[in-house]
C-alpha atoms as a PDB file:
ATOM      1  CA  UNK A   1      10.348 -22.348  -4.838  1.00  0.00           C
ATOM      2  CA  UNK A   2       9.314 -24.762  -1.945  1.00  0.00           C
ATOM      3  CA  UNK A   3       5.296 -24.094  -1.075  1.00  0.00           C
ATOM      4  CA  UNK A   4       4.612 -21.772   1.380  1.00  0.00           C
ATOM      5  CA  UNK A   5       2.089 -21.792   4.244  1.00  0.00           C
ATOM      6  CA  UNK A   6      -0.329 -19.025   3.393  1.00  0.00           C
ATOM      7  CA  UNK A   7      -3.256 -17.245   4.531  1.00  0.00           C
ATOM      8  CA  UNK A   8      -5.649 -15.503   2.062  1.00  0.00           C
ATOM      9  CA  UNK A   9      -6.622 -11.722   3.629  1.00  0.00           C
ATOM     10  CA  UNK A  10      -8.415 -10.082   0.540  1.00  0.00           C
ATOM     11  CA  UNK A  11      -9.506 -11.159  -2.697  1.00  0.00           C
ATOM     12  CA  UNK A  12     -11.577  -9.604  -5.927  1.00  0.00           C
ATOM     13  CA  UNK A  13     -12.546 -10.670  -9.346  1.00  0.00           C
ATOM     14  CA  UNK A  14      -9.674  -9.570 -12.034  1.00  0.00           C
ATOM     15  CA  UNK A  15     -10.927 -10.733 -15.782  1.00  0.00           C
ATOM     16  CA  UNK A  16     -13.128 -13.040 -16.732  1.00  0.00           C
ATOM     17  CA  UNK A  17     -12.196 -15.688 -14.821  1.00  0.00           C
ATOM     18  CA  UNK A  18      -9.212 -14.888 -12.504  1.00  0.00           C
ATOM     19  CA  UNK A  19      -9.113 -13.006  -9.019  1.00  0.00           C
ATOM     20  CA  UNK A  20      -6.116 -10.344  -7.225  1.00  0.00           C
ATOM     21  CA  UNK A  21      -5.570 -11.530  -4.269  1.00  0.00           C
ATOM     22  CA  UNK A  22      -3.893 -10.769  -0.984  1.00  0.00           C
ATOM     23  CA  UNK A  23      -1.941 -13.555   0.963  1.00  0.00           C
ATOM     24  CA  UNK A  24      -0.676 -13.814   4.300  1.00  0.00           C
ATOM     25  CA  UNK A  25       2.549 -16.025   3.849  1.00  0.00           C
ATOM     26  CA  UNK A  26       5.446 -17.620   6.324  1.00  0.00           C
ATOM     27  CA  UNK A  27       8.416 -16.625   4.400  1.00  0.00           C
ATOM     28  CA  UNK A  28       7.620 -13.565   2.212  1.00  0.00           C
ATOM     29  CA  UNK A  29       5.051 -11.580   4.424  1.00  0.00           C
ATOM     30  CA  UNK A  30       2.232  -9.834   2.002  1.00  0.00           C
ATOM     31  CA  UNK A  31       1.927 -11.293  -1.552  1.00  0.00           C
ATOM     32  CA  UNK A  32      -0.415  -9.644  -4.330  1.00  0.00           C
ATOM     33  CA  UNK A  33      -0.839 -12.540  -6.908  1.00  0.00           C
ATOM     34  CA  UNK A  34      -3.084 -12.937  -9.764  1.00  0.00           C
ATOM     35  CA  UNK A  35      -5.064 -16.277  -9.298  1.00  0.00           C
ATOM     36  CA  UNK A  36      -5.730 -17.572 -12.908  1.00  0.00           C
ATOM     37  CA  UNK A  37      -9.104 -19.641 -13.649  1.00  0.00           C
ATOM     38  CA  UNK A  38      -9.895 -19.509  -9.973  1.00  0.00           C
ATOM     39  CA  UNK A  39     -13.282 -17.641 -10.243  1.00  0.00           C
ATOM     40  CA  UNK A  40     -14.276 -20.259 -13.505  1.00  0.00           C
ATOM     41  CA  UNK A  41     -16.988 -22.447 -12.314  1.00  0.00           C
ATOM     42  CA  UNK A  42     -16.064 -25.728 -10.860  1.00  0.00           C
ATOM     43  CA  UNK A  43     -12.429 -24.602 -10.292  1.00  0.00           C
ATOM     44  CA  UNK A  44     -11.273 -26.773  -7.618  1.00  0.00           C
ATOM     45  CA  UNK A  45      -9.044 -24.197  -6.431  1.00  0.00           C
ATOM     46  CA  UNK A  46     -11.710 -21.696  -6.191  1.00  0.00           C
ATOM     47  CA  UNK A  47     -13.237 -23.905  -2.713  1.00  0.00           C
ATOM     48  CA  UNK A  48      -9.844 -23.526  -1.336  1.00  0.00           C
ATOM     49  CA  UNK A  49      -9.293 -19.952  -1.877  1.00  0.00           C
ATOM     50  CA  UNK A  50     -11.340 -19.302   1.036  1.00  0.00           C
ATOM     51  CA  UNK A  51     -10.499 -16.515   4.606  1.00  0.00           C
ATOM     52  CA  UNK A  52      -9.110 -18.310   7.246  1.00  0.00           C
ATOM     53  CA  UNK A  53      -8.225 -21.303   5.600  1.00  0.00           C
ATOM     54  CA  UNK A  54      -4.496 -22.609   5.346  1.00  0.00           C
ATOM     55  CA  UNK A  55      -3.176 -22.740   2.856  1.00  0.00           C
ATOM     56  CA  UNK A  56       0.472 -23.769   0.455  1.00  0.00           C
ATOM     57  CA  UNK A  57       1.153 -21.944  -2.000  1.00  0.00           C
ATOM     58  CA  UNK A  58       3.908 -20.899  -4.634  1.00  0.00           C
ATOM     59  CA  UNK A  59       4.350 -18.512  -7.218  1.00  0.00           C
ATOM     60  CA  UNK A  60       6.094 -16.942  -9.893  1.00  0.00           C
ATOM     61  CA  UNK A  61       7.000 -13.679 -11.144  1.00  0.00           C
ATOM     62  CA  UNK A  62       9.866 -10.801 -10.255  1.00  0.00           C
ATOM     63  CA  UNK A  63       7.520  -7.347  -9.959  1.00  0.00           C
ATOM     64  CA  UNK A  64       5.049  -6.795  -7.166  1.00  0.00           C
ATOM     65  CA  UNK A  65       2.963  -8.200  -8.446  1.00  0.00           C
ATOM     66  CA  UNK A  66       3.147 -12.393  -8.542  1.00  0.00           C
ATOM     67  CA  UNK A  67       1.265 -15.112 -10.674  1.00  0.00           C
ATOM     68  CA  UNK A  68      -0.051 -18.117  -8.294  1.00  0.00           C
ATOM     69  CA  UNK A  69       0.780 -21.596  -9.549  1.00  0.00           C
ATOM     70  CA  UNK A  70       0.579 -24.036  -6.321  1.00  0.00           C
ATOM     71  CA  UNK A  71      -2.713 -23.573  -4.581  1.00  0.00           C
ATOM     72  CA  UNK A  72      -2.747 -26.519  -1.891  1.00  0.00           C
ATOM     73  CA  UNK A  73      -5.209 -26.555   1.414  1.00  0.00           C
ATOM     74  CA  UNK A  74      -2.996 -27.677   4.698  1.00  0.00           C
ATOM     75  CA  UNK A  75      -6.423 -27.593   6.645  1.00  0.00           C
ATOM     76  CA  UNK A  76      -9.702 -26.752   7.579  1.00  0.00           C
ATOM     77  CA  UNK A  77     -10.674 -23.123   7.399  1.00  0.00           C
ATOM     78  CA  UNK A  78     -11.775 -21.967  10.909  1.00  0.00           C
ATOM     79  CA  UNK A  79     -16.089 -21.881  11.385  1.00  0.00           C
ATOM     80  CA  UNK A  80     -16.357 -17.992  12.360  1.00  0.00           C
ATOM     81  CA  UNK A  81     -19.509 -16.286  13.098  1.00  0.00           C
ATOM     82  CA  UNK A  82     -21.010 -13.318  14.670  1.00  0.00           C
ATOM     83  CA  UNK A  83     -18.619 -11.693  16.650  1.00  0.00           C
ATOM     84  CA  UNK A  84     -15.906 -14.145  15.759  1.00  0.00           C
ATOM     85  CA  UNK A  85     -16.099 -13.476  12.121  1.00  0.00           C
ATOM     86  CA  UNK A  86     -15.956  -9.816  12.253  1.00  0.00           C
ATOM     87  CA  UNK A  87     -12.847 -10.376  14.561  1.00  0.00           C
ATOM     88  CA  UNK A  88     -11.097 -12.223  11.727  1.00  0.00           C
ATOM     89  CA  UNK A  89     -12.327  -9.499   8.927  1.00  0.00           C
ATOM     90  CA  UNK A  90     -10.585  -7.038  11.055  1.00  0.00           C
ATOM     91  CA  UNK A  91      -7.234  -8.900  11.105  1.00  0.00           C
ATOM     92  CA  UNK A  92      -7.543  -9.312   7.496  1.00  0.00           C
ATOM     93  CA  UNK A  93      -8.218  -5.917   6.367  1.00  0.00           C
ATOM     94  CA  UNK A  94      -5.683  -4.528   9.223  1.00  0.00           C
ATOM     95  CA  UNK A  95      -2.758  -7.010   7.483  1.00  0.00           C
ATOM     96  CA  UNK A  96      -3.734  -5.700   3.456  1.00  0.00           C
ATOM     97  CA  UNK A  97      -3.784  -2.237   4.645  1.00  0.00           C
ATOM     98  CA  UNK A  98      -0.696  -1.876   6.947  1.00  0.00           C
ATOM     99  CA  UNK A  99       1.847  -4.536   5.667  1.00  0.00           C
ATOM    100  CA  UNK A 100       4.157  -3.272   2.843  1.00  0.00           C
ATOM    101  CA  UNK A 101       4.848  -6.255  -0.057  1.00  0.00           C
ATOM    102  CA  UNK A 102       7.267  -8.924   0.774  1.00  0.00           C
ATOM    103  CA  UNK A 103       7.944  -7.902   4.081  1.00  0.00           C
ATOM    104  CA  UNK A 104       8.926 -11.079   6.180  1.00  0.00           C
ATOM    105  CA  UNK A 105       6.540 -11.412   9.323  1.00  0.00           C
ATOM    106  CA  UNK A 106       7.258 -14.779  10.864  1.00  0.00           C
ATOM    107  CA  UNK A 107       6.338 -13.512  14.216  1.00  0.00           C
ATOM    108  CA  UNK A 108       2.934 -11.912  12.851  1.00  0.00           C
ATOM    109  CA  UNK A 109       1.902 -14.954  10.747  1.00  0.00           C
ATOM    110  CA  UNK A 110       2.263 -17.092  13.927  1.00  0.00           C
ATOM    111  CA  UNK A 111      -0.133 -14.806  15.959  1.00  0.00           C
ATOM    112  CA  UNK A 112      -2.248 -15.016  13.274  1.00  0.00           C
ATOM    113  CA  UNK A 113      -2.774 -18.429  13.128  1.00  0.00           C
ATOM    114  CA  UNK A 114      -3.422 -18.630  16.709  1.00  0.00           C
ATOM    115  CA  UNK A 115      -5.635 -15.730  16.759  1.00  0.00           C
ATOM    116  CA  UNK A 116      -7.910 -18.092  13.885  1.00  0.00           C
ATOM    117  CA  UNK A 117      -7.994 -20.829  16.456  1.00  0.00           C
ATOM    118  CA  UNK A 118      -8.866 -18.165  19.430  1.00  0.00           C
ATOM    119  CA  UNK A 119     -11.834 -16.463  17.560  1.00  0.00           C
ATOM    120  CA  UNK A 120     -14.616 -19.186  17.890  1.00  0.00           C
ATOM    121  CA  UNK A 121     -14.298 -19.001  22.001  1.00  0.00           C
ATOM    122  CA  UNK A 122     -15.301 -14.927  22.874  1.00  0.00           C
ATOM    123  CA  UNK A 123     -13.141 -15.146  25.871  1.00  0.00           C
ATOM    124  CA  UNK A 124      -9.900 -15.490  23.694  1.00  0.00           C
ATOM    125  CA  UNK A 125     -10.672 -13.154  21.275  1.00  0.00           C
ATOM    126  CA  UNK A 126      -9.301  -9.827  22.572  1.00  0.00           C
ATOM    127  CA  UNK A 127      -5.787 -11.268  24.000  1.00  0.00           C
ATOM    128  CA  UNK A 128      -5.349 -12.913  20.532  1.00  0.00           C
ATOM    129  CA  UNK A 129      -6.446  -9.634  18.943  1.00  0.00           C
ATOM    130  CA  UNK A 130      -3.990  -7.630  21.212  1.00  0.00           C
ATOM    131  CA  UNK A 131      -0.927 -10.269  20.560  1.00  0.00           C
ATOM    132  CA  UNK A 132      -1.584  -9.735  16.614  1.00  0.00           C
ATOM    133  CA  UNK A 133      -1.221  -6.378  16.843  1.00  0.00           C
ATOM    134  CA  UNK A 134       1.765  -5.678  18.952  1.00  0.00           C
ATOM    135  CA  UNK A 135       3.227  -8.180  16.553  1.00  0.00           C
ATOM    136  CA  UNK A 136       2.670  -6.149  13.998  1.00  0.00           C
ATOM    137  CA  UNK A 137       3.235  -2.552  15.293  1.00  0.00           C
ATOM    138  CA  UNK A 138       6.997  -4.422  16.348  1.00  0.00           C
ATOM    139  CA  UNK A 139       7.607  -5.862  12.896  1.00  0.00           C
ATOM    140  CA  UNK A 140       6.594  -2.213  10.744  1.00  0.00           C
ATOM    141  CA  UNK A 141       9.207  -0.572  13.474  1.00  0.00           C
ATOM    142  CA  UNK A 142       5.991   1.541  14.952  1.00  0.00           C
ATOM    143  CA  UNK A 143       5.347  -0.219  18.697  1.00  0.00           C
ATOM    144  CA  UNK A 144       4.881   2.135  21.465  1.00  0.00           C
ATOM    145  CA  UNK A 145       7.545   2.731  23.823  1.00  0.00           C
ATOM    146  CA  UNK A 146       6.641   2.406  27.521  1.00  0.00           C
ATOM    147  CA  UNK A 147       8.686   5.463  28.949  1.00  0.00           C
ATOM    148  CA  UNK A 148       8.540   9.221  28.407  1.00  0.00           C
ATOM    149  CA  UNK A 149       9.403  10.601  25.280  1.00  0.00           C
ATOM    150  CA  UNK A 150      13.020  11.898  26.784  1.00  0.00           C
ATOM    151  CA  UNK A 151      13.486   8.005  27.628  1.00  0.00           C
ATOM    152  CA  UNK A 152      12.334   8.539  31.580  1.00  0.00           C
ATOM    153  CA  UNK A 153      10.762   5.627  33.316  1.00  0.00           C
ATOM    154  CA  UNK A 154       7.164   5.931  33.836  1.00  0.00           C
ATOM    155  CA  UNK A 155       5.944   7.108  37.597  1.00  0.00           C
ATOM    156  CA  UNK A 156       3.235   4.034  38.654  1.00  0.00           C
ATOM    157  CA  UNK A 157       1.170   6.950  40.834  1.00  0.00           C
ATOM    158  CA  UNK A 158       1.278   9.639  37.192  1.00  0.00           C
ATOM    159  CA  UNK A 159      -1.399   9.301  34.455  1.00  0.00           C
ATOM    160  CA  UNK A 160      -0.117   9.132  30.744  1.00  0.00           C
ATOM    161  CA  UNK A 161      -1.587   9.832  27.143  1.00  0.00           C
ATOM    162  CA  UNK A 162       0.067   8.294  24.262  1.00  0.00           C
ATOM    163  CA  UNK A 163       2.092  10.497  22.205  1.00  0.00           C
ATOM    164  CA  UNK A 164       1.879   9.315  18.164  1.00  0.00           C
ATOM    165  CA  UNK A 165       4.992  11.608  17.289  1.00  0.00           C
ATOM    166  CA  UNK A 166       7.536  10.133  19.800  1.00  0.00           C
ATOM    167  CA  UNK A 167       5.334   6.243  20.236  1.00  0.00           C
ATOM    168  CA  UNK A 168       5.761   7.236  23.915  1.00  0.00           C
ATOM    169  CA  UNK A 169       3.621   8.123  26.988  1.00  0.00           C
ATOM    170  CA  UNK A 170       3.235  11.896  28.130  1.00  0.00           C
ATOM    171  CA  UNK A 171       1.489  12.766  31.645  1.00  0.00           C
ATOM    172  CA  UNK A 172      -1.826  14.507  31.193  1.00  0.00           C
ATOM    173  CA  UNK A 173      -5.187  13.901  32.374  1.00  0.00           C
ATOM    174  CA  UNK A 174      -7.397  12.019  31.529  1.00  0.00           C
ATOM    175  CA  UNK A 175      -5.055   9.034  30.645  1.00  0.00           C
ATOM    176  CA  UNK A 176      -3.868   5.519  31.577  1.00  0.00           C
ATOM    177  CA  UNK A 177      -2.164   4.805  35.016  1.00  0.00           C
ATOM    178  CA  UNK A 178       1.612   4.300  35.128  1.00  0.00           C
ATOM    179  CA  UNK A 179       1.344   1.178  36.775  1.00  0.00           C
ATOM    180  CA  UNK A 180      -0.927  -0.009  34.241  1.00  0.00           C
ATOM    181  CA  UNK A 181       1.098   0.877  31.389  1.00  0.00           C
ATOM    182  CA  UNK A 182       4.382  -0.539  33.588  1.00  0.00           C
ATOM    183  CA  UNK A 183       2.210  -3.968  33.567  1.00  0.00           C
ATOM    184  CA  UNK A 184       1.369  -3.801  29.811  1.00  0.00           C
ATOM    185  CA  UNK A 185       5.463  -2.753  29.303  1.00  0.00           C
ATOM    186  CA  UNK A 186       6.074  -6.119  30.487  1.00  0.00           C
ATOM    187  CA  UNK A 187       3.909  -7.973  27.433  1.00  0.00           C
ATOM    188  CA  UNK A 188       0.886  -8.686  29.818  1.00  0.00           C
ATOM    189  CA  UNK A 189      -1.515  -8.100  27.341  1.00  0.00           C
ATOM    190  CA  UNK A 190      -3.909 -10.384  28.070  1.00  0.00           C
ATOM    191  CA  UNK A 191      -4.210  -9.665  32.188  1.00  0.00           C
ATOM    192  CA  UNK A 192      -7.337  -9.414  33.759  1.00  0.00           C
ATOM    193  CA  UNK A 193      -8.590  -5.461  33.756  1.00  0.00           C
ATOM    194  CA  UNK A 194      -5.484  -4.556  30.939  1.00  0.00           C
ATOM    195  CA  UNK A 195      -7.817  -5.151  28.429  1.00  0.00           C
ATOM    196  CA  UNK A 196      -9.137  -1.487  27.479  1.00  0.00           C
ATOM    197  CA  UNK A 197      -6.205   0.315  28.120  1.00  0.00           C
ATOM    198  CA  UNK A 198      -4.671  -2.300  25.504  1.00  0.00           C
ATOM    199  CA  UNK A 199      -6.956  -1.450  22.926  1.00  0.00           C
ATOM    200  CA  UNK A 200      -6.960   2.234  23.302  1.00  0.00           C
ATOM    201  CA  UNK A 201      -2.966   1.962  22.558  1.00  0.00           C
ATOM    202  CA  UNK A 202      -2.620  -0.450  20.069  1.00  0.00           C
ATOM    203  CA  UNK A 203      -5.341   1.503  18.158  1.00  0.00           C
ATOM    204  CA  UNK A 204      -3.828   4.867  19.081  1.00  0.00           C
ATOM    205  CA  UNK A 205       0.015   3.377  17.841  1.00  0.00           C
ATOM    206  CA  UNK A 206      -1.877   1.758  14.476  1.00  0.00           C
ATOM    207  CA  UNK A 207      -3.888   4.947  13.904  1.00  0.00           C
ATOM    208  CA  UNK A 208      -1.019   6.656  11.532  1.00  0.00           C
ATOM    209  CA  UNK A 209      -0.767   3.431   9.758  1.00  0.00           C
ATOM    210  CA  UNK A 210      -3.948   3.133   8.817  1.00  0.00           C
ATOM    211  CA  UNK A 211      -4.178   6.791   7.907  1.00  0.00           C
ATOM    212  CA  UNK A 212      -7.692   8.794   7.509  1.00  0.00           C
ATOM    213  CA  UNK A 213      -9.867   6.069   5.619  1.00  0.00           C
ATOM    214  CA  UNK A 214     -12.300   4.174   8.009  1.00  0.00           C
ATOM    215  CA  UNK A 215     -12.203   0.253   8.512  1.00  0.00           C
ATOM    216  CA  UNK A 216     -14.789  -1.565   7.158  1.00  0.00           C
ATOM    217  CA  UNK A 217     -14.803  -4.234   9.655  1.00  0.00           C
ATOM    218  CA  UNK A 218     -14.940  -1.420  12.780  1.00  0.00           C
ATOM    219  CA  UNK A 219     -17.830  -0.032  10.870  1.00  0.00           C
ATOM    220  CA  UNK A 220     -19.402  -3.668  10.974  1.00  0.00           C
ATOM    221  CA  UNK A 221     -18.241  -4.116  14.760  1.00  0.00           C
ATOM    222  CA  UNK A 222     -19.936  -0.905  15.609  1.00  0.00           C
ATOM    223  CA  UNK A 223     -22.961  -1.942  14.172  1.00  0.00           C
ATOM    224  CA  UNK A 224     -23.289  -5.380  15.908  1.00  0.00           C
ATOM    225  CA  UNK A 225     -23.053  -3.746  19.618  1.00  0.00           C
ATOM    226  CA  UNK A 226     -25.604  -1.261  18.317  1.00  0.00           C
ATOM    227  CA  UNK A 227     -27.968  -3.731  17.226  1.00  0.00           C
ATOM    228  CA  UNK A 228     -27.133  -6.115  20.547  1.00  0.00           C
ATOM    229  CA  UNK A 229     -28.024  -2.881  22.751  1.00  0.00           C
ATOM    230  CA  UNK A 230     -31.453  -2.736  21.208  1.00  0.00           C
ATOM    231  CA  UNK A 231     -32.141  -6.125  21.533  1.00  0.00           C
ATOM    232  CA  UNK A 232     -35.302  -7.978  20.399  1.00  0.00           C
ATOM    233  CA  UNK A 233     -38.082  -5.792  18.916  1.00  0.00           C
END
């Protein structure tokens, strides 16, 4: 197989020596591989497994689950911290628990890579963030649908909650204004004062994917504003 540009989203020891890992790839969408020798010390490959680092990549193997044999970097791996970091934990762990195996995702590897080179400036973090995730919510089949759940258009003056059964809006208080969601219907996700009601739907829309067990990296974001509402001791 020609090498594939990959991302690595989640990786633990397997063996003695080897690792299971998650990738993020062009082509092929999610790959679970076994990495052989890359835990060993002074594996060269083990400095390029890294998060956020590009990567090419092939494998072998016809079940689920794949054996890596090319592990090539094709760049840098982007310097994260703080609030950045988490940001980029998130995408990973959202990607390895919503993405069914070998499910192409051209559109959602793209927004991935830019959301890597939006992370390190905070004011592109939530638009890159929001662009991920519609990305993914379109490719799984599972975006929301900006009208009423009979199809009607929705009223600008109404306010609507998001219904999970029908991915569409129902009136009822309290809610999100119709022209609001009119303006995010149009893929302004990233307009000034559009960012809350954003997040509220894309989390409401990935809620059933994710099902009942808590993200790690919201746990970690939770605990970050906490401690920056505190501030110094």
């Amino acid at each position: 197989m020609q090498p594939q540009p990959a991302f690595l989203l989640h990786k633990r020891p397997y063996r003695e020596t080897s690792a299971l890992v998650d990738l993020l790839t062009l082509e092929h969408g999610r790959v679970r591989a076994v990495a052989q020798g890359v835990q060993r010390p002074g594996s060269r490959s083990r400095g390029r497994l890294q998060p956020f680092a590009p990567l090419h990549v092939t494998w072998v193997g016809d079940g689920e689950l794949k054996r890596l044999r090319l592990m090539e970097s094709r760049g840098s791996a982007a310097l994260l911290v703080g609030e950045g970091l988490l940001c980029g934990l998130y995408a990973n762990e959202l990607l390895t628990r919503t993405l069914p195996v070998e499910l192409p995702v051209a559109e959602a590897f793209a927004f991935y890579g830019s959301l890597l080179e939006a992370l390190p400036r905070p004011e592109g973090r939530a638009g890159a963030l929001r662009r991920l995730e519609v990305a993914l919510l379109e490719a799984l089949d599972a975006a929301p649908r900006f009208t009423e759940p009979d199809g009607r258009e929705l009223d600008p003056h109404c306010h609507y909650r998001f219904d999970i059964a029908s991915r569409a809006f129902v009136p009822g208080e309290p809610g999100i204004d119709g022209r609001t969601l009119r303006l995010l219907a149009g893929g302004d996700w990233t307009e000034p004062g559009l960012g809350g009601p954003a997040k509220a739907i894309t989390r409401a829309a990935l809620a059933p994917l994710l099902g009942t067990r808590p993200l790690r990296s919201r746990e970690l974001m939770r605990q970050l504003a906490q401690r920056r509402r505190a501030g110094p001791h």
